[in-house]
C-alpha atoms as a PDB file:
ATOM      1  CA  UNK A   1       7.933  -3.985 -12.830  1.00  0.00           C
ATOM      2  CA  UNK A   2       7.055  -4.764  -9.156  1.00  0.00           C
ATOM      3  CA  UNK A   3       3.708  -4.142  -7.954  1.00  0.00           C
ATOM      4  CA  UNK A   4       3.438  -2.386  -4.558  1.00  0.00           C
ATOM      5  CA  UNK A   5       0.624  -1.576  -2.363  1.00  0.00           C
ATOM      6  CA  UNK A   6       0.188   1.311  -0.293  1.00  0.00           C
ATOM      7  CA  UNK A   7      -0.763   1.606   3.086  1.00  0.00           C
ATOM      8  CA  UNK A   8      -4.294   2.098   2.149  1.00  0.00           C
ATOM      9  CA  UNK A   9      -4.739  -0.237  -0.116  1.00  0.00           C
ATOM     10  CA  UNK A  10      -3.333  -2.873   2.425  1.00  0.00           C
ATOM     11  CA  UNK A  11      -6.048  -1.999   4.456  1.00  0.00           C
ATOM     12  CA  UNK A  12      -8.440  -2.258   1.924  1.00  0.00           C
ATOM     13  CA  UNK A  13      -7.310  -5.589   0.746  1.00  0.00           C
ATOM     14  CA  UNK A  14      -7.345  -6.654   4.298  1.00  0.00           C
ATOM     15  CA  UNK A  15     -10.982  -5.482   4.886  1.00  0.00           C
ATOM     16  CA  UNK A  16     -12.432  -6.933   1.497  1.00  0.00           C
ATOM     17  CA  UNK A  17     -10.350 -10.120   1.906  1.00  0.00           C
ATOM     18  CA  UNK A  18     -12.549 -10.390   5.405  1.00  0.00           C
ATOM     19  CA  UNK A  19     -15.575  -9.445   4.142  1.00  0.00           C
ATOM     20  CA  UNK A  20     -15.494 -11.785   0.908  1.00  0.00           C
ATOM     21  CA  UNK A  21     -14.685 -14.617   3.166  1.00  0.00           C
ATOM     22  CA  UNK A  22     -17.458 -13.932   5.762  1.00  0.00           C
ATOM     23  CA  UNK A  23     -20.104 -12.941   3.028  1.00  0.00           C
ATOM     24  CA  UNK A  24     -19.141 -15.315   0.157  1.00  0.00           C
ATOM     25  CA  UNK A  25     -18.433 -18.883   1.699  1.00  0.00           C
ATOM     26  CA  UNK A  26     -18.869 -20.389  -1.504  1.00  0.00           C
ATOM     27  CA  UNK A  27     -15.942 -19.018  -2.975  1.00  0.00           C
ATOM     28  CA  UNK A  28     -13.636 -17.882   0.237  1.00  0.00           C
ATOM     29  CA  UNK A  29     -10.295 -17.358  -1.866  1.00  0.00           C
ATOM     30  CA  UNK A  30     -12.337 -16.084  -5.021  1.00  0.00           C
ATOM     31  CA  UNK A  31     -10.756 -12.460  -3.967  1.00  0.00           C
ATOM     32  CA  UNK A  32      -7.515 -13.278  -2.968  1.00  0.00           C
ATOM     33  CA  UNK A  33      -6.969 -15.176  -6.105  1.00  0.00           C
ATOM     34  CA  UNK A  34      -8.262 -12.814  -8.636  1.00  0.00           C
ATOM     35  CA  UNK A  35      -6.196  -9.889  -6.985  1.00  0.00           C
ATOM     36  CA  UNK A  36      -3.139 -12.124  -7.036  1.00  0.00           C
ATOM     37  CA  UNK A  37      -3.767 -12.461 -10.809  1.00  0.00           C
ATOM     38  CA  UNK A  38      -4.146  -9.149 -11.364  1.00  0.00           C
ATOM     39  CA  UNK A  39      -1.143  -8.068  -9.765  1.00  0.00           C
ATOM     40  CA  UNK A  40       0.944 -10.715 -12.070  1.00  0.00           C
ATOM     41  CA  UNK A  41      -0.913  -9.029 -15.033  1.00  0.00           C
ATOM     42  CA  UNK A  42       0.125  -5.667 -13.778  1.00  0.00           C
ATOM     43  CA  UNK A  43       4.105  -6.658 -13.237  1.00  0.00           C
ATOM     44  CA  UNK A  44       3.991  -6.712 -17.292  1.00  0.00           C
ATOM     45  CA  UNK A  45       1.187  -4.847 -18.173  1.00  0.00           C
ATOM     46  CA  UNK A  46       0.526  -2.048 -16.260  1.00  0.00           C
ATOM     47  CA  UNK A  47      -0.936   0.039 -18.527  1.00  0.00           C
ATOM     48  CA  UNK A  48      -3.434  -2.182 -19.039  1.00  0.00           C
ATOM     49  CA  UNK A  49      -6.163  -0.661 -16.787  1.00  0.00           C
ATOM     50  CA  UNK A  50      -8.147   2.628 -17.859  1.00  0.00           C
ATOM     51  CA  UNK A  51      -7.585   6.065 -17.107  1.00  0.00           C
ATOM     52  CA  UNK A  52      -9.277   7.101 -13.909  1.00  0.00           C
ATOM     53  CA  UNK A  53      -8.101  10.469 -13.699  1.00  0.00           C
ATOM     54  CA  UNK A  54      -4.722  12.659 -13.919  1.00  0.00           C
ATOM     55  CA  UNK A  55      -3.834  14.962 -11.274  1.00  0.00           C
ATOM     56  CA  UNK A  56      -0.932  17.312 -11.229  1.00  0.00           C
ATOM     57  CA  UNK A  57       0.436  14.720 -13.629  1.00  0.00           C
ATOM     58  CA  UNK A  58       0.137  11.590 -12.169  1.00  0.00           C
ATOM     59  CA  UNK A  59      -1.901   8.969 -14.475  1.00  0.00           C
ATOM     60  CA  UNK A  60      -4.354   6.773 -11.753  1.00  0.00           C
ATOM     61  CA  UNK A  61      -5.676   4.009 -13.602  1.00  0.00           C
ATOM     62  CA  UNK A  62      -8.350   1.520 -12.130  1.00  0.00           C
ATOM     63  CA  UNK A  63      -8.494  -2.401 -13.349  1.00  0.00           C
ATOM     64  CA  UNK A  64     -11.599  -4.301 -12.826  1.00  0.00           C
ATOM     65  CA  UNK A  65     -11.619  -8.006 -11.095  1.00  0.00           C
ATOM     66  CA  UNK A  66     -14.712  -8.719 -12.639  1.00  0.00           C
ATOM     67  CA  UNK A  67     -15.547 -11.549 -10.414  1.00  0.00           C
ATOM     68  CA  UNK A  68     -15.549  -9.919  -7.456  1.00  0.00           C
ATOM     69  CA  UNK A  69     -16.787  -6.686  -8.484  1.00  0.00           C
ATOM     70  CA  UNK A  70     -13.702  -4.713  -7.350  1.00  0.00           C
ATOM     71  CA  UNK A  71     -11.054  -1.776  -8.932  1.00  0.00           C
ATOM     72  CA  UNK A  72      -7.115  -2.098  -8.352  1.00  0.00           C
ATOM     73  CA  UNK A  73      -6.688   1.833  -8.622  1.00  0.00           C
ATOM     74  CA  UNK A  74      -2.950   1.893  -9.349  1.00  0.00           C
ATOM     75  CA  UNK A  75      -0.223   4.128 -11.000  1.00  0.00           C
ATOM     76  CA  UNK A  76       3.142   3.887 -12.653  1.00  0.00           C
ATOM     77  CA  UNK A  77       6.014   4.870 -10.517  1.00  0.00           C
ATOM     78  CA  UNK A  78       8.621   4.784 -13.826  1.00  0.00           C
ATOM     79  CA  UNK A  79      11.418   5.976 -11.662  1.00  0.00           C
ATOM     80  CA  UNK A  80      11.462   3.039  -9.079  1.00  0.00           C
ATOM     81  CA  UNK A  81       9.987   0.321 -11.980  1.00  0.00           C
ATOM     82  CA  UNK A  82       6.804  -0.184  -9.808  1.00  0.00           C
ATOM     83  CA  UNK A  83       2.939  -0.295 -10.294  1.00  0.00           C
ATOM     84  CA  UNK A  84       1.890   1.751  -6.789  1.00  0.00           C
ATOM     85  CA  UNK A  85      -1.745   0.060  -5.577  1.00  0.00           C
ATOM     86  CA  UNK A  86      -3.300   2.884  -3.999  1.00  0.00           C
ATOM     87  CA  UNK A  87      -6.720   1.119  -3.009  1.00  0.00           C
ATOM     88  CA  UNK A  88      -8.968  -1.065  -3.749  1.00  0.00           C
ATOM     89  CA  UNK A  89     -12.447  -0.209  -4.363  1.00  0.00           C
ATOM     90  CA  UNK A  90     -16.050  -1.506  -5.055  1.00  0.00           C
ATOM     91  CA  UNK A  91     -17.957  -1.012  -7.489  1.00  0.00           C
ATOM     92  CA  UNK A  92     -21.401  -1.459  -5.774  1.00  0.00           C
ATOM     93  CA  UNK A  93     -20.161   1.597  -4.030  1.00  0.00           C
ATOM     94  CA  UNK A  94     -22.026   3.793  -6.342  1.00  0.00           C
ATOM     95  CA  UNK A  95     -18.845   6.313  -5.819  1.00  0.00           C
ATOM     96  CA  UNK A  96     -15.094   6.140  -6.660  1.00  0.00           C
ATOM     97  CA  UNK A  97     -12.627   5.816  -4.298  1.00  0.00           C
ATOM     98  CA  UNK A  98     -11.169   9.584  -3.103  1.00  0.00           C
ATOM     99  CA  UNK A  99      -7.452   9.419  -4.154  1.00  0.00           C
END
């Protein structure tokens, strides 16, 4: 499968791909990294995350990237073959991410 993100979750990438590297200096490409992994793991797992919720029956799932303390919320798009990122989210937040 090929993993696609949404508009959204571009944005969000964008914004916590800033914020690790202004905030975490240590570790600049820690994010980048882990999401990249996660989106290999994704292409041939995708059902690996857990169920976040199902709406009008559409599965969201959200995977941790433990390091960095975020969720890939994601679902399966059988029809095209494609794991749809819809955002990214953190889990300091307190909240999940309205979908």
């Amino acid at each position: 499968m090929k993993v696609r993100f949404s508009p959204r979750a571009r944005r969000r990438v964008k914004f916590v791909k800033r914020w690790w590297r202004e905030y975490r200096p240590a570790a600049p490409d820690l994010f980048d990294d882990e999401l990249a992994h996660a989106a290999e793991l994704l292409a041939v797992t995708p059902r690996m995350g857990v169920i976040y919720r199902t709406e009008k029956g559409v599965v969201t799932y959200r995977l941790l990237l433990p390091k960095t303390e975020q969720h890939v919320c994601y679902y399966i798009d059988a029809a095209d073959d494609e794991v749809v990122v819809v955002t990214v989210w953190g889990v300091r937040r307190g909240r999940g991410p309205k979908l």
